[in-house]
N, C-alpha and C. Protein backbone atom coordinates (compact mmCIF):
# COMPACT_ATOMS: atom_id res chain seq x y z
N UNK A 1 -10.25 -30.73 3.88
CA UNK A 1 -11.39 -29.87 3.59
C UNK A 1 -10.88 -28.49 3.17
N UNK A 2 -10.90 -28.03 1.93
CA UNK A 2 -11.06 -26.74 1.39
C UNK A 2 -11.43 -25.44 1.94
N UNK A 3 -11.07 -24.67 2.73
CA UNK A 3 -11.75 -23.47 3.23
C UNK A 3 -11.98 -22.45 2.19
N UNK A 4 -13.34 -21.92 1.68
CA UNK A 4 -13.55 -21.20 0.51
C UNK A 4 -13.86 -20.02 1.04
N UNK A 5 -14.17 -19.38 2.78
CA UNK A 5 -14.33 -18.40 3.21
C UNK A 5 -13.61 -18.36 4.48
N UNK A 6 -13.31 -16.96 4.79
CA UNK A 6 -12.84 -16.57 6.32
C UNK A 6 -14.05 -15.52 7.04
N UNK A 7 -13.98 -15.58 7.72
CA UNK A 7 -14.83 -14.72 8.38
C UNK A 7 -14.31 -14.12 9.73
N UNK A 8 -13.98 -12.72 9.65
CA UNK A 8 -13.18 -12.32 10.54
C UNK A 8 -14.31 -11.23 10.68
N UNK A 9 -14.05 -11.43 12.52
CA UNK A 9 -15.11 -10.41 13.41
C UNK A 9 -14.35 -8.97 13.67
N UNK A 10 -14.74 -8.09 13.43
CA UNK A 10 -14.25 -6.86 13.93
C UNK A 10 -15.39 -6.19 15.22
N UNK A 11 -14.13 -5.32 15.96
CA UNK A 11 -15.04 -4.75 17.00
C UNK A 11 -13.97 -3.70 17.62
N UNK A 12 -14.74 -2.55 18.29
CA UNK A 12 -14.11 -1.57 18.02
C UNK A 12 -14.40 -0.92 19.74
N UNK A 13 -13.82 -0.69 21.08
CA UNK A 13 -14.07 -0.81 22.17
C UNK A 13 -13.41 0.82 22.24
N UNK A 14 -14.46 1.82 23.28
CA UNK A 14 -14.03 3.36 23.54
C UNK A 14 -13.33 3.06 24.98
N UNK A 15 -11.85 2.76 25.65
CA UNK A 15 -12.16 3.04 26.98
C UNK A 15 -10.85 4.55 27.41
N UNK A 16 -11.32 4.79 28.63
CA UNK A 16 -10.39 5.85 29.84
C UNK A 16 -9.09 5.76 28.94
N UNK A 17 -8.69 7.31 29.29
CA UNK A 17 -7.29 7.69 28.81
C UNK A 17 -6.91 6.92 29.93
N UNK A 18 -5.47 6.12 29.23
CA UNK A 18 -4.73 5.64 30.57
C UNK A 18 -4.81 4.03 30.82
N UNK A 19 -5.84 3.81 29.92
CA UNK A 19 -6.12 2.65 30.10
C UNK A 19 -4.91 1.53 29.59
N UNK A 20 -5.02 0.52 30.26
CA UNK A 20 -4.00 -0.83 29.42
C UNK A 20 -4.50 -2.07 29.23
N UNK A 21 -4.45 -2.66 28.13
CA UNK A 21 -5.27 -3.91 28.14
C UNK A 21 -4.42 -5.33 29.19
N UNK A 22 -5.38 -6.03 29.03
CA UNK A 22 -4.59 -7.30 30.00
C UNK A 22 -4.47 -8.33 29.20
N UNK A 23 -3.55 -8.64 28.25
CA UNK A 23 -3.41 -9.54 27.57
C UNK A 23 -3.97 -11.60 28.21
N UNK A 24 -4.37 -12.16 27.32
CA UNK A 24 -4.55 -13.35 27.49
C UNK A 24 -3.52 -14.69 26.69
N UNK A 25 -4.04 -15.77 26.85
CA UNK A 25 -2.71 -16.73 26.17
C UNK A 25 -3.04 -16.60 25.02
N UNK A 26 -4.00 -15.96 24.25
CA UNK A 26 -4.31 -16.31 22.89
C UNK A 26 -3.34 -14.93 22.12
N UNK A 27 -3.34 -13.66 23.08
CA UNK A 27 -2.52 -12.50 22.12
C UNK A 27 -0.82 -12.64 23.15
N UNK A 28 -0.01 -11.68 22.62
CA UNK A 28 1.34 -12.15 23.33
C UNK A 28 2.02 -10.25 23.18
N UNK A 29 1.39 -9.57 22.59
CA UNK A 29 1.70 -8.20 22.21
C UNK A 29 0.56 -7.37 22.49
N UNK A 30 0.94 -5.73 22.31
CA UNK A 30 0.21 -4.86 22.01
C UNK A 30 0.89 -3.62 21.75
N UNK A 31 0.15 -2.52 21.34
CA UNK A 31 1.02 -1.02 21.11
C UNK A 31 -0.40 -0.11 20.69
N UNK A 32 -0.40 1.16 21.02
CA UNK A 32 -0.97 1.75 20.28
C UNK A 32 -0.27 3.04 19.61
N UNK A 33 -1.28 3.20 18.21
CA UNK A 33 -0.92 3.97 17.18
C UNK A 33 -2.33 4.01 16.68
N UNK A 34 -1.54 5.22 15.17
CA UNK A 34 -2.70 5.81 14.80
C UNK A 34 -3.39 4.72 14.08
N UNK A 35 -4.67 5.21 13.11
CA UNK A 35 -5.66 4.35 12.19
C UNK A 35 -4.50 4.56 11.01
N UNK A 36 -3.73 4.74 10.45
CA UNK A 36 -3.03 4.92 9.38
C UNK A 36 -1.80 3.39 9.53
N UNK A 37 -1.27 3.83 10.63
CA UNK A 37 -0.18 2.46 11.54
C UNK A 37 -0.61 1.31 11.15
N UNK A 38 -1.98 1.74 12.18
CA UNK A 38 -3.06 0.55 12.23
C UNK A 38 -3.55 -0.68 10.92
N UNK A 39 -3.81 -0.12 9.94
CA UNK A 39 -4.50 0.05 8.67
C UNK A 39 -2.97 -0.73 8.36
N UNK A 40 -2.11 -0.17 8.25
CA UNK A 40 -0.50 -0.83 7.48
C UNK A 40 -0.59 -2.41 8.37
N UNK A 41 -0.43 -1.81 9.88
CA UNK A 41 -0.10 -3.51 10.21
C UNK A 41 -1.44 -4.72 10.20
N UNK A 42 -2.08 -4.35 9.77
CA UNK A 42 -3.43 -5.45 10.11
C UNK A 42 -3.37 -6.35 8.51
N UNK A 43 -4.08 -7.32 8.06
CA UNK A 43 -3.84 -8.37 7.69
C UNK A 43 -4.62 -8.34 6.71
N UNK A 44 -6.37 -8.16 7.11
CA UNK A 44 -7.03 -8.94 6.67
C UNK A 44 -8.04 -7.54 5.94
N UNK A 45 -8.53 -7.12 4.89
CA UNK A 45 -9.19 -6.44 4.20
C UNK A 45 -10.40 -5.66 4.91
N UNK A 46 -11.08 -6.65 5.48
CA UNK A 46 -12.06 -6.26 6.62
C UNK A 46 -11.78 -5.65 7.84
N UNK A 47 -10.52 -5.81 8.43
CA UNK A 47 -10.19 -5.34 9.13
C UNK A 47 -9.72 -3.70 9.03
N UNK A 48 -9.10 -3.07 8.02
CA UNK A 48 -8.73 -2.30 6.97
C UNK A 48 -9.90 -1.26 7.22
N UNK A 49 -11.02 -2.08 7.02
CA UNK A 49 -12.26 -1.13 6.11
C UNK A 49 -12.84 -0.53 8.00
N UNK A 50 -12.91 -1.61 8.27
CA UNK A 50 -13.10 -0.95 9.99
C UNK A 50 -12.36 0.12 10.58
N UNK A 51 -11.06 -0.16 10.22
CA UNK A 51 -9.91 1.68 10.89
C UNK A 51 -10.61 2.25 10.01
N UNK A 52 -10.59 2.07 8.81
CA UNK A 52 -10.53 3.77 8.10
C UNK A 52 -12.14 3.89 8.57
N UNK A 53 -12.77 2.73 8.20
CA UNK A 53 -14.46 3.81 8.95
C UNK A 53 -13.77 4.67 10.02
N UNK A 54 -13.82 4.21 10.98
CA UNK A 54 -13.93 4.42 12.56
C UNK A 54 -12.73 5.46 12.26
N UNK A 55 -12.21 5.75 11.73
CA UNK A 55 -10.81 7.03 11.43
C UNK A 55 -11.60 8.19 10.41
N UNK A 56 -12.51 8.03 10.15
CA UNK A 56 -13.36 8.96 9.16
C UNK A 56 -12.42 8.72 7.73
N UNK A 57 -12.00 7.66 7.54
CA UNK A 57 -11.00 7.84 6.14
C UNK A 57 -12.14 6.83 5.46
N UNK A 58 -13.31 6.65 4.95
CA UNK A 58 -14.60 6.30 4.08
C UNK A 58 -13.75 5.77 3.06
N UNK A 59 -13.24 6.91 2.53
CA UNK A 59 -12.36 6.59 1.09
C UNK A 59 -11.16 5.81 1.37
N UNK A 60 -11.28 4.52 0.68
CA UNK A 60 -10.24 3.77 1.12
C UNK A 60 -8.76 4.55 0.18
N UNK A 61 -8.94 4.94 -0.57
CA UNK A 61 -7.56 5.59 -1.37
C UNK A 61 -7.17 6.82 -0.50
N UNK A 62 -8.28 7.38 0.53
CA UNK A 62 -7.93 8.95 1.13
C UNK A 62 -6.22 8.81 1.73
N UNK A 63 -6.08 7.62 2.25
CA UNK A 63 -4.34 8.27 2.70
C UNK A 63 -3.52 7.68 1.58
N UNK A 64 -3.59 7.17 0.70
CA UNK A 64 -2.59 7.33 -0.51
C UNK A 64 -2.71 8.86 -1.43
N UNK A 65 -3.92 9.49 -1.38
CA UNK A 65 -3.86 10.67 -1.64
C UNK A 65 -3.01 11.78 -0.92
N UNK A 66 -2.66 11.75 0.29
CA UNK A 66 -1.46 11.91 0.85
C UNK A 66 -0.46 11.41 0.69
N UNK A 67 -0.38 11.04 0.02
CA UNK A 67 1.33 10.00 -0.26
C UNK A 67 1.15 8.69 0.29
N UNK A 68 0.95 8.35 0.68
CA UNK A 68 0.68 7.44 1.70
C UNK A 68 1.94 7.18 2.62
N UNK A 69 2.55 8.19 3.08
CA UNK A 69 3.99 8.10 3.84
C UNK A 69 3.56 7.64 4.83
N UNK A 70 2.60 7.57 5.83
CA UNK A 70 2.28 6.65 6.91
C UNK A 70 2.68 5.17 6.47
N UNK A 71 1.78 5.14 5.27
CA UNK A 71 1.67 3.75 5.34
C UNK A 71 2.91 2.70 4.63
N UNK A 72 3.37 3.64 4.09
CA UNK A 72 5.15 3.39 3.80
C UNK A 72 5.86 3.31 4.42
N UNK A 73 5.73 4.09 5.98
CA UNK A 73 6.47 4.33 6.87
C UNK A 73 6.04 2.40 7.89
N UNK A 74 4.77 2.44 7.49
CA UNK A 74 4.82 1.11 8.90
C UNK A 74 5.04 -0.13 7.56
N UNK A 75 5.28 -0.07 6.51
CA UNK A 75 5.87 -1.02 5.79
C UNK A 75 7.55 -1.44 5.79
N UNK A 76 7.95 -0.13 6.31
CA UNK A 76 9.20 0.00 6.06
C UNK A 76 9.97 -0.08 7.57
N UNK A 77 9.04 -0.10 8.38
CA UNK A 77 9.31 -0.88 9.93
C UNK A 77 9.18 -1.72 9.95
N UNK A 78 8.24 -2.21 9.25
CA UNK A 78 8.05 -3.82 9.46
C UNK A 78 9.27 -5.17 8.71
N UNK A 79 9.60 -4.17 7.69
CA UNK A 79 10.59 -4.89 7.23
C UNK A 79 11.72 -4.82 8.16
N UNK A 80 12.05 -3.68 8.64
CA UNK A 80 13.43 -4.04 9.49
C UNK A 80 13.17 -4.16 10.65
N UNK A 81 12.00 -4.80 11.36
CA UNK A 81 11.94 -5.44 12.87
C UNK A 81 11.84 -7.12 12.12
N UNK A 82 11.89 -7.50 10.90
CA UNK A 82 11.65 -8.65 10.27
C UNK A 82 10.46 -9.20 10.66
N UNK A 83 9.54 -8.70 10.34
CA UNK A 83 8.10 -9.09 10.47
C UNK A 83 7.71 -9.28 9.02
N UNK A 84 8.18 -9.07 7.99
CA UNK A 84 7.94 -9.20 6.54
C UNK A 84 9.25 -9.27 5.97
N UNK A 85 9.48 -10.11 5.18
CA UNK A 85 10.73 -9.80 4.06
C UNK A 85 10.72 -9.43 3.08
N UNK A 86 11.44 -9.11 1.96
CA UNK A 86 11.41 -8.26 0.70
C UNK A 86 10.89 -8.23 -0.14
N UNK A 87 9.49 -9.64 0.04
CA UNK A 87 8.78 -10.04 -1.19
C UNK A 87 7.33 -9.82 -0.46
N UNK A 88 7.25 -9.60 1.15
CA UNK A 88 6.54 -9.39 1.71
C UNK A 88 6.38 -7.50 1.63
N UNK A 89 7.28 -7.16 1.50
CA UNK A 89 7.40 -5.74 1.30
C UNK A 89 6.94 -5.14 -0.12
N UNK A 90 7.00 -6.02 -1.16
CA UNK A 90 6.98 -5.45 -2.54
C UNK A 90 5.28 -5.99 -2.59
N UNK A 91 4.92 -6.84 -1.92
CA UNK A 91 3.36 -7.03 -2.19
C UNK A 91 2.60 -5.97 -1.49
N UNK A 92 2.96 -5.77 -0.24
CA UNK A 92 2.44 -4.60 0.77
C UNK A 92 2.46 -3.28 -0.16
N UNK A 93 3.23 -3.16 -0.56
CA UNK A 93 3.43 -1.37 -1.61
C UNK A 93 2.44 -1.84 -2.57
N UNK A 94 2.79 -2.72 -3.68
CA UNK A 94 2.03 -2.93 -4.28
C UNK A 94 0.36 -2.46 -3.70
N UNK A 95 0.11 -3.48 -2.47
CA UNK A 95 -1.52 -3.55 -2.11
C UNK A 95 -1.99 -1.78 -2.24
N UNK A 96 -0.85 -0.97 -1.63
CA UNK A 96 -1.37 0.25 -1.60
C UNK A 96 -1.45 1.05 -3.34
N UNK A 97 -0.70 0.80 -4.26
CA UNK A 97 -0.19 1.75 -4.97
C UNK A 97 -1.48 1.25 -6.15
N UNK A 98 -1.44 -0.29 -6.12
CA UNK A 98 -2.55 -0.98 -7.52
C UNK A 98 -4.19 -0.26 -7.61
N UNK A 99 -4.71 -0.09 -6.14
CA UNK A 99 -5.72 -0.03 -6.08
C UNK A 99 -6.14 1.47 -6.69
N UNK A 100 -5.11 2.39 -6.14
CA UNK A 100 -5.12 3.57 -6.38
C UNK A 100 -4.55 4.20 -7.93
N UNK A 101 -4.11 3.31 -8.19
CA UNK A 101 -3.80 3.49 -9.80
C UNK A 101 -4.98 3.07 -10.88
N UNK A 102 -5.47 1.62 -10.20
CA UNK A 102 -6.23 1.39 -11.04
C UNK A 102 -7.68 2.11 -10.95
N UNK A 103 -7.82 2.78 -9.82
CA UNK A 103 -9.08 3.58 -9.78
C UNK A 103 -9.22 5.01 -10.48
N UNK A 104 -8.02 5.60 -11.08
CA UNK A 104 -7.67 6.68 -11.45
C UNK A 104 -8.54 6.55 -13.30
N UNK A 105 -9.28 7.92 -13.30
CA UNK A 105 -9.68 8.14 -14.60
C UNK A 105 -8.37 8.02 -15.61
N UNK A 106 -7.19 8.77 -15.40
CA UNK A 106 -6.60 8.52 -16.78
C UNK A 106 -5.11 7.71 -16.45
N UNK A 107 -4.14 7.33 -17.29
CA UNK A 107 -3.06 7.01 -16.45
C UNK A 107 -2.43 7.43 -15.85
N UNK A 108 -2.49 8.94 -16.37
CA UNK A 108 -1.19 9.96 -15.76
C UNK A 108 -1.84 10.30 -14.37
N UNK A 109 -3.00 9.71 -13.76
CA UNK A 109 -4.01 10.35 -12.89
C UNK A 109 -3.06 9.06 -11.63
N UNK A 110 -3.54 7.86 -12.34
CA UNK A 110 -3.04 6.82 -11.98
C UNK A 110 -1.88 6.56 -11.20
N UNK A 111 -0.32 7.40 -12.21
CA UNK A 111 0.46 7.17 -11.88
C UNK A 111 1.28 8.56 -10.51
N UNK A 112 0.35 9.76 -10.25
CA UNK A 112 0.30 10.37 -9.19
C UNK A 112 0.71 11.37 -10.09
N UNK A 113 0.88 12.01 -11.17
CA UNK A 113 1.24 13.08 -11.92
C UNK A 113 -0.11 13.40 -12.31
N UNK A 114 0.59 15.22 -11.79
CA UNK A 114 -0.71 16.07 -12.11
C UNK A 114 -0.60 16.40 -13.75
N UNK A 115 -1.09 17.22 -14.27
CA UNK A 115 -1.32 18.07 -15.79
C UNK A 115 -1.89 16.60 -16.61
N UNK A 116 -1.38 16.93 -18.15
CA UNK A 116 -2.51 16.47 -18.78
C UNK A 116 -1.29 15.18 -19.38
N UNK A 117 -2.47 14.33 -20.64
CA UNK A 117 -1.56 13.58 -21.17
C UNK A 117 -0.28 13.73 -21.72
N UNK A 118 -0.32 15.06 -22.57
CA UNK A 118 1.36 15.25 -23.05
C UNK A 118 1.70 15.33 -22.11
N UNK A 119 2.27 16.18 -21.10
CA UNK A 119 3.38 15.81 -20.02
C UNK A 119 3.44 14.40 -19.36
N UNK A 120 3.02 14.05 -19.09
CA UNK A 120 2.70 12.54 -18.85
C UNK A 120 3.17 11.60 -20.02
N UNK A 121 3.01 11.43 -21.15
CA UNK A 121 3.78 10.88 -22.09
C UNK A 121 5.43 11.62 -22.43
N UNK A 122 5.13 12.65 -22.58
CA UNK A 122 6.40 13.53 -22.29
C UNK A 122 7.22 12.72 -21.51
N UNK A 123 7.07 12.88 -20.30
CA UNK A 123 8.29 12.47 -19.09
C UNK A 123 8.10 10.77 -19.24
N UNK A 124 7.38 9.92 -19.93
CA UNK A 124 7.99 9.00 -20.10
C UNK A 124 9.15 8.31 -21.44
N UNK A 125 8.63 9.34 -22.20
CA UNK A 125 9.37 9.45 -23.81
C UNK A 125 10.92 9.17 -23.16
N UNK A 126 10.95 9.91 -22.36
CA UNK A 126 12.67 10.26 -22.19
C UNK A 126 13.25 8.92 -21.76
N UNK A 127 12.53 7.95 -21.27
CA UNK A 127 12.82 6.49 -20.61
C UNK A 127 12.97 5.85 -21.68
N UNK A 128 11.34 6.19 -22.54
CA UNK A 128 12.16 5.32 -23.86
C UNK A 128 13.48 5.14 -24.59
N UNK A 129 12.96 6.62 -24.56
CA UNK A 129 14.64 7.30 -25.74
C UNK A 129 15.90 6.86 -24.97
N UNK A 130 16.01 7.00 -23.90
CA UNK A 130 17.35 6.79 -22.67
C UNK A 130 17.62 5.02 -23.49
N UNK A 131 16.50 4.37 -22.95
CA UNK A 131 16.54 2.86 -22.90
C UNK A 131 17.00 2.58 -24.81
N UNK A 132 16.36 3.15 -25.72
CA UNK A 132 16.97 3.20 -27.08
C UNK A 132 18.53 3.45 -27.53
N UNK A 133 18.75 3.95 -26.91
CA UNK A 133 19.77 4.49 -26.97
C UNK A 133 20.87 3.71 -26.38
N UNK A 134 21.08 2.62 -25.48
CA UNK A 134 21.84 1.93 -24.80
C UNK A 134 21.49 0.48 -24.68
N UNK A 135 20.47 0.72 -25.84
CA UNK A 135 20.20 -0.74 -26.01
C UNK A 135 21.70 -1.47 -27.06
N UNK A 136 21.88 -2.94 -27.07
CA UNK A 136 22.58 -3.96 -27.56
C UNK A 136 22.00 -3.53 -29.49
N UNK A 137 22.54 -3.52 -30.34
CA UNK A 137 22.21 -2.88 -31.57
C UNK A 137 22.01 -4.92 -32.22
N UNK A 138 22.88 -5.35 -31.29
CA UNK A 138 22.77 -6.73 -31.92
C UNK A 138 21.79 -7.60 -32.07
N UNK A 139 20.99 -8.52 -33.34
CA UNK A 139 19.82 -8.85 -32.91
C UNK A 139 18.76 -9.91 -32.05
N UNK A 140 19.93 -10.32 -31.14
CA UNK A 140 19.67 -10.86 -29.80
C UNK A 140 19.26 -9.81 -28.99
N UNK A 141 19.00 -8.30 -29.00
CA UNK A 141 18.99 -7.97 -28.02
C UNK A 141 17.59 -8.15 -27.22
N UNK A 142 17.60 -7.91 -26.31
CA UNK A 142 16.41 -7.57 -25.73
C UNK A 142 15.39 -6.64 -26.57
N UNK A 143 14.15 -7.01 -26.19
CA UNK A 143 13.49 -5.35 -26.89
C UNK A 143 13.51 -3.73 -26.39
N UNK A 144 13.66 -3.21 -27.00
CA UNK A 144 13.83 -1.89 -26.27
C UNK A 144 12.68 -0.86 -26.39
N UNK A 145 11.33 -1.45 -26.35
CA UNK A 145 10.47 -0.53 -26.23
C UNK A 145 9.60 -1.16 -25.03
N UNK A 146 8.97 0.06 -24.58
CA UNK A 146 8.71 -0.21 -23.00
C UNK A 146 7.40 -0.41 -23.06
């Protein structure tokens, strides 16, 4: 049988500083951290949208507008406690960097550079030209425009 939906419950409990949960056979861990941590290690999209409510972050792009160094930071733990490997790591960046690029009015907006289009084409010209320049002249080569 095909599963065409998940349905994952969220819920969100206030208790006493000090408090500790009592784990059961179904969980085997716990830790706490911030909604940013949080938000990096959780799984599931819905789950996601619940920290940042409950964190006042509405805007799901608001901590990539900070860099998103939190959330780089619990990507980049997770890889070296081996909880993800390197293809698990390049999708995780990805999840953060696509959404926020592709929501951006222009590209240069996109790609986290401030000013206008010439500088933005500007500073990529030079990649071209670099990559032209050290390209194979032979006509096997690869293409050399980006």
């Amino acid at each position: 049988m095909d599963v065409e939906e998940i349905i994952v419950d969220c819920f969100a409990v206030e208790v006493p500083e000090g408090w500790e949960p009592r784990l059961d056979d179904e969980h085997d861990d716990y830790r706490w951290c911030g909604p940013e941590e949080a938000v990096a290690l959780l799984h599931w999209p819905e789950t996601h949208e619940l920290v940042r409510a409950l964190a006042g972050l509405s805007d799901p792009s608001a901590p990539l507008k900070e860099r998103a160094w939190s959330e780089v930071a619990g990507i980049d733990a997770a890889l070296e406690r081996g909880e993800i490997d390197e293809e698990g790591w390049h999708r995780a960046i990805a999840d953060l960097l696509v959404p926020a690029y592709l929501a951006a009015d222009t590209p240069w907006g996109g790609s986290g550079m401030t000013g206008g289009e010439r500088e933005w084409e500007g500073s990529r010209r030079l990649v071209v030209d670099a990559r032209k320049a050290t390209a194979p002249s032979s006509t096997s080569a690869a293409p050399t425009d980006c």
